[in-house]
C-alpha atoms as a PDB file:
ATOM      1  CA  UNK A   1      32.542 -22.408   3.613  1.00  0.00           C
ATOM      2  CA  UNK A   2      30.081 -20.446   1.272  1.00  0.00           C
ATOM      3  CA  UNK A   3      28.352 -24.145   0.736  1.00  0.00           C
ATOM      4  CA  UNK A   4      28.154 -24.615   4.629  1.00  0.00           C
ATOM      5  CA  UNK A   5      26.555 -21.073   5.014  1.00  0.00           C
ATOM      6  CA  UNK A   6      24.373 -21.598   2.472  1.00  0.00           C
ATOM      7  CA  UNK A   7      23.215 -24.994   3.486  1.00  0.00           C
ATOM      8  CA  UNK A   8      22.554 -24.066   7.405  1.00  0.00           C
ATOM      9  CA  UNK A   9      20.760 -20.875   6.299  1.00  0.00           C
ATOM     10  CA  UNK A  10      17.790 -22.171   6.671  1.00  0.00           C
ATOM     11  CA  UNK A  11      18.253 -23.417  10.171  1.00  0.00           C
ATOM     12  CA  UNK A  12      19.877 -19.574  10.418  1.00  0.00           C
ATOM     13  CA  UNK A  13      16.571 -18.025   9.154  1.00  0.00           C
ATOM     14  CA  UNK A  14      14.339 -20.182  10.996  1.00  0.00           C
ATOM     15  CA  UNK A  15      15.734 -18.620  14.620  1.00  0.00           C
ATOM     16  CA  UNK A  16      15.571 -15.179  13.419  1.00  0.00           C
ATOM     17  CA  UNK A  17      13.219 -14.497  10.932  1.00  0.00           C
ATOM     18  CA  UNK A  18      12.531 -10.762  11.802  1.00  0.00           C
ATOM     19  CA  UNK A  19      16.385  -9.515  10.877  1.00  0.00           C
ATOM     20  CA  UNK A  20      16.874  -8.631   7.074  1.00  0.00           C
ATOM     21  CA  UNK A  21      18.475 -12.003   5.380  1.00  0.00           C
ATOM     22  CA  UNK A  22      21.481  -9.986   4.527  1.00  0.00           C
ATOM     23  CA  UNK A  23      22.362  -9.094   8.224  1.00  0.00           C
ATOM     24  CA  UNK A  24      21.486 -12.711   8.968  1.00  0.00           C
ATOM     25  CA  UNK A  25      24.121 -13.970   6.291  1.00  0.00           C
ATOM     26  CA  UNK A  26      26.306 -11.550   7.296  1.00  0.00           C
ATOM     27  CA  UNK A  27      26.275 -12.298  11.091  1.00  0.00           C
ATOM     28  CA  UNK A  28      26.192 -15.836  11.000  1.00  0.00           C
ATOM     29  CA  UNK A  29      29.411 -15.730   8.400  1.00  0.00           C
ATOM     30  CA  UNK A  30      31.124 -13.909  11.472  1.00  0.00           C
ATOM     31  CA  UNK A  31      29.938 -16.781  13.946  1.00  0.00           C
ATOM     32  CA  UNK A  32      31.142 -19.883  11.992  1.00  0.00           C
ATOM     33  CA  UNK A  33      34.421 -18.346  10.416  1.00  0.00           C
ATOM     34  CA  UNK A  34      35.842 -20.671  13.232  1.00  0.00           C
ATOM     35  CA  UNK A  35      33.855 -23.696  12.672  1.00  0.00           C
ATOM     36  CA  UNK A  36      35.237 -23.659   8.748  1.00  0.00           C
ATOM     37  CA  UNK A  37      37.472 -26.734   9.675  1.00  0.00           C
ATOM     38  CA  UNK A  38      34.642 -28.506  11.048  1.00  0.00           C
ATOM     39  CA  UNK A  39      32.081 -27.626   8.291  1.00  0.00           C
ATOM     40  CA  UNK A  40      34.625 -28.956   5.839  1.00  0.00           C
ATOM     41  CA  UNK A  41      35.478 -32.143   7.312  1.00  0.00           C
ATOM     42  CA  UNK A  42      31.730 -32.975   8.239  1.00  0.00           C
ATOM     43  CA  UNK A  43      31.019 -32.342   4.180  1.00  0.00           C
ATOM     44  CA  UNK A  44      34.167 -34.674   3.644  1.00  0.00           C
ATOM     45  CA  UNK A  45      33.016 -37.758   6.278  1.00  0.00           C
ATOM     46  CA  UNK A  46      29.501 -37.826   3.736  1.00  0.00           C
ATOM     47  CA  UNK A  47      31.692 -38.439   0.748  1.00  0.00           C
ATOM     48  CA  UNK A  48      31.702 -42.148   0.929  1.00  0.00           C
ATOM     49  CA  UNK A  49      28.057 -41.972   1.962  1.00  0.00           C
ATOM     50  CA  UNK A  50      27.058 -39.982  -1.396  1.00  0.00           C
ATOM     51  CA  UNK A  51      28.695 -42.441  -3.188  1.00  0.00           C
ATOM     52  CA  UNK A  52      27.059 -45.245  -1.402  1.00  0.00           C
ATOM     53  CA  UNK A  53      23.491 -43.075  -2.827  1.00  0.00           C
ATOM     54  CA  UNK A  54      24.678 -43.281  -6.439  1.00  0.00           C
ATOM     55  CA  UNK A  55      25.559 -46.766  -6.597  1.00  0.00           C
ATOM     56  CA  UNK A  56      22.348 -47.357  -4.970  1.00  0.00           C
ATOM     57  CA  UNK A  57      20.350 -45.349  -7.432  1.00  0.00           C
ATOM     58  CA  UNK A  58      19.158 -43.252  -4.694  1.00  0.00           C
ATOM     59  CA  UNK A  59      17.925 -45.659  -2.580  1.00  0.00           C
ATOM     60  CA  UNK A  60      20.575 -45.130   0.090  1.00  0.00           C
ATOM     61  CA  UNK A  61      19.145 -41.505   0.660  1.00  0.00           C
ATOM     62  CA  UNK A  62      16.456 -42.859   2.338  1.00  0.00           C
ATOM     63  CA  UNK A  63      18.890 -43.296   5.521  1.00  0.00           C
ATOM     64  CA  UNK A  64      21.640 -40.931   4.668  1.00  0.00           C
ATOM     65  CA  UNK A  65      19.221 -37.625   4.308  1.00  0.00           C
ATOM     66  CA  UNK A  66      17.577 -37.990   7.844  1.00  0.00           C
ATOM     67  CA  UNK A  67      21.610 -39.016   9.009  1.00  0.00           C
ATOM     68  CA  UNK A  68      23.093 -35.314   6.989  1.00  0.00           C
ATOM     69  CA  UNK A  69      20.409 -33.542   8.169  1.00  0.00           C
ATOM     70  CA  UNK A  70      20.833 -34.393  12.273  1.00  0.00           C
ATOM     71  CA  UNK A  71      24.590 -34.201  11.440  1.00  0.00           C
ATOM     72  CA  UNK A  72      24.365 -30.101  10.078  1.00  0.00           C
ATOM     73  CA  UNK A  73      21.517 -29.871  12.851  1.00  0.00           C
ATOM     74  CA  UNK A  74      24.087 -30.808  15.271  1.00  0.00           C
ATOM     75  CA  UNK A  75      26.820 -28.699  13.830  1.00  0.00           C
ATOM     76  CA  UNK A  76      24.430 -25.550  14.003  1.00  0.00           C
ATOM     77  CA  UNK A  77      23.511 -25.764  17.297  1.00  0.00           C
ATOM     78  CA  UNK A  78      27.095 -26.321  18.518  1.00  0.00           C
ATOM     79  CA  UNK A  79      27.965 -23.131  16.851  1.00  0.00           C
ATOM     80  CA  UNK A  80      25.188 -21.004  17.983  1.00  0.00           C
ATOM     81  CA  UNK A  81      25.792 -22.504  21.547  1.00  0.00           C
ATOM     82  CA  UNK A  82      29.104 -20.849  21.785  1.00  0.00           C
ATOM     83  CA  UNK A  83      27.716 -17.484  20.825  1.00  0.00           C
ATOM     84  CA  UNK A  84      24.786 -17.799  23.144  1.00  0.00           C
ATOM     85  CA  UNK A  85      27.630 -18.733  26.319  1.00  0.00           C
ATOM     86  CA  UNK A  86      29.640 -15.737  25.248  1.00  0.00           C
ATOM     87  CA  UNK A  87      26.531 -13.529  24.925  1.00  0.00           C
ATOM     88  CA  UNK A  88      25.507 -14.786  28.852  1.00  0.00           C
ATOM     89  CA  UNK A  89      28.991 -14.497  30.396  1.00  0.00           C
ATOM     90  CA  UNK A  90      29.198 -10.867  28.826  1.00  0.00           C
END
């Protein structure tokens, strides 16, 4: 999961930027402890596309980046979707 956090920081950072990074680490650690099962199997469906990027001698990443980029897009916006419901129905 450290990987995952690490990897949708960015997309973390970018909605927040005036909170210290270590409160933004920490909070979104607490959001997408239940997502872990997702993050994992989303890394493991790319497997046989990484491979398909090697044999290709990188030439493959010219469709698979823009593809594993919407995909963790897709995941981080489905996790901070959930908070925001539960933050409105509070």
């Amino acid at each position: 999961q450290t990987l995952a956090l690490v990897d949708l920081f960015p997309s973390v950072l970018a909605d927040d930027n005036k909170t210290g990074a270590t409160n933004l680490l920490r909070s979104f650690w607490e959001k997408s402890s239940p997502y872990n099962l997702k993050m994992i199997n989303l890394y493991l469906s790319f497997v046989g596309w990484w491979i398909l990027a090697i044999f290709t001698l990188g030439i493959a990443m010219l469709w698979i980046g823009p593809y594993w980029s919407y995909a963790k897009t897709e995941l981080y916006k489905e996790i901070t979707s959930k908070e925001k419901a539960t933050e409105t129905s509070e």
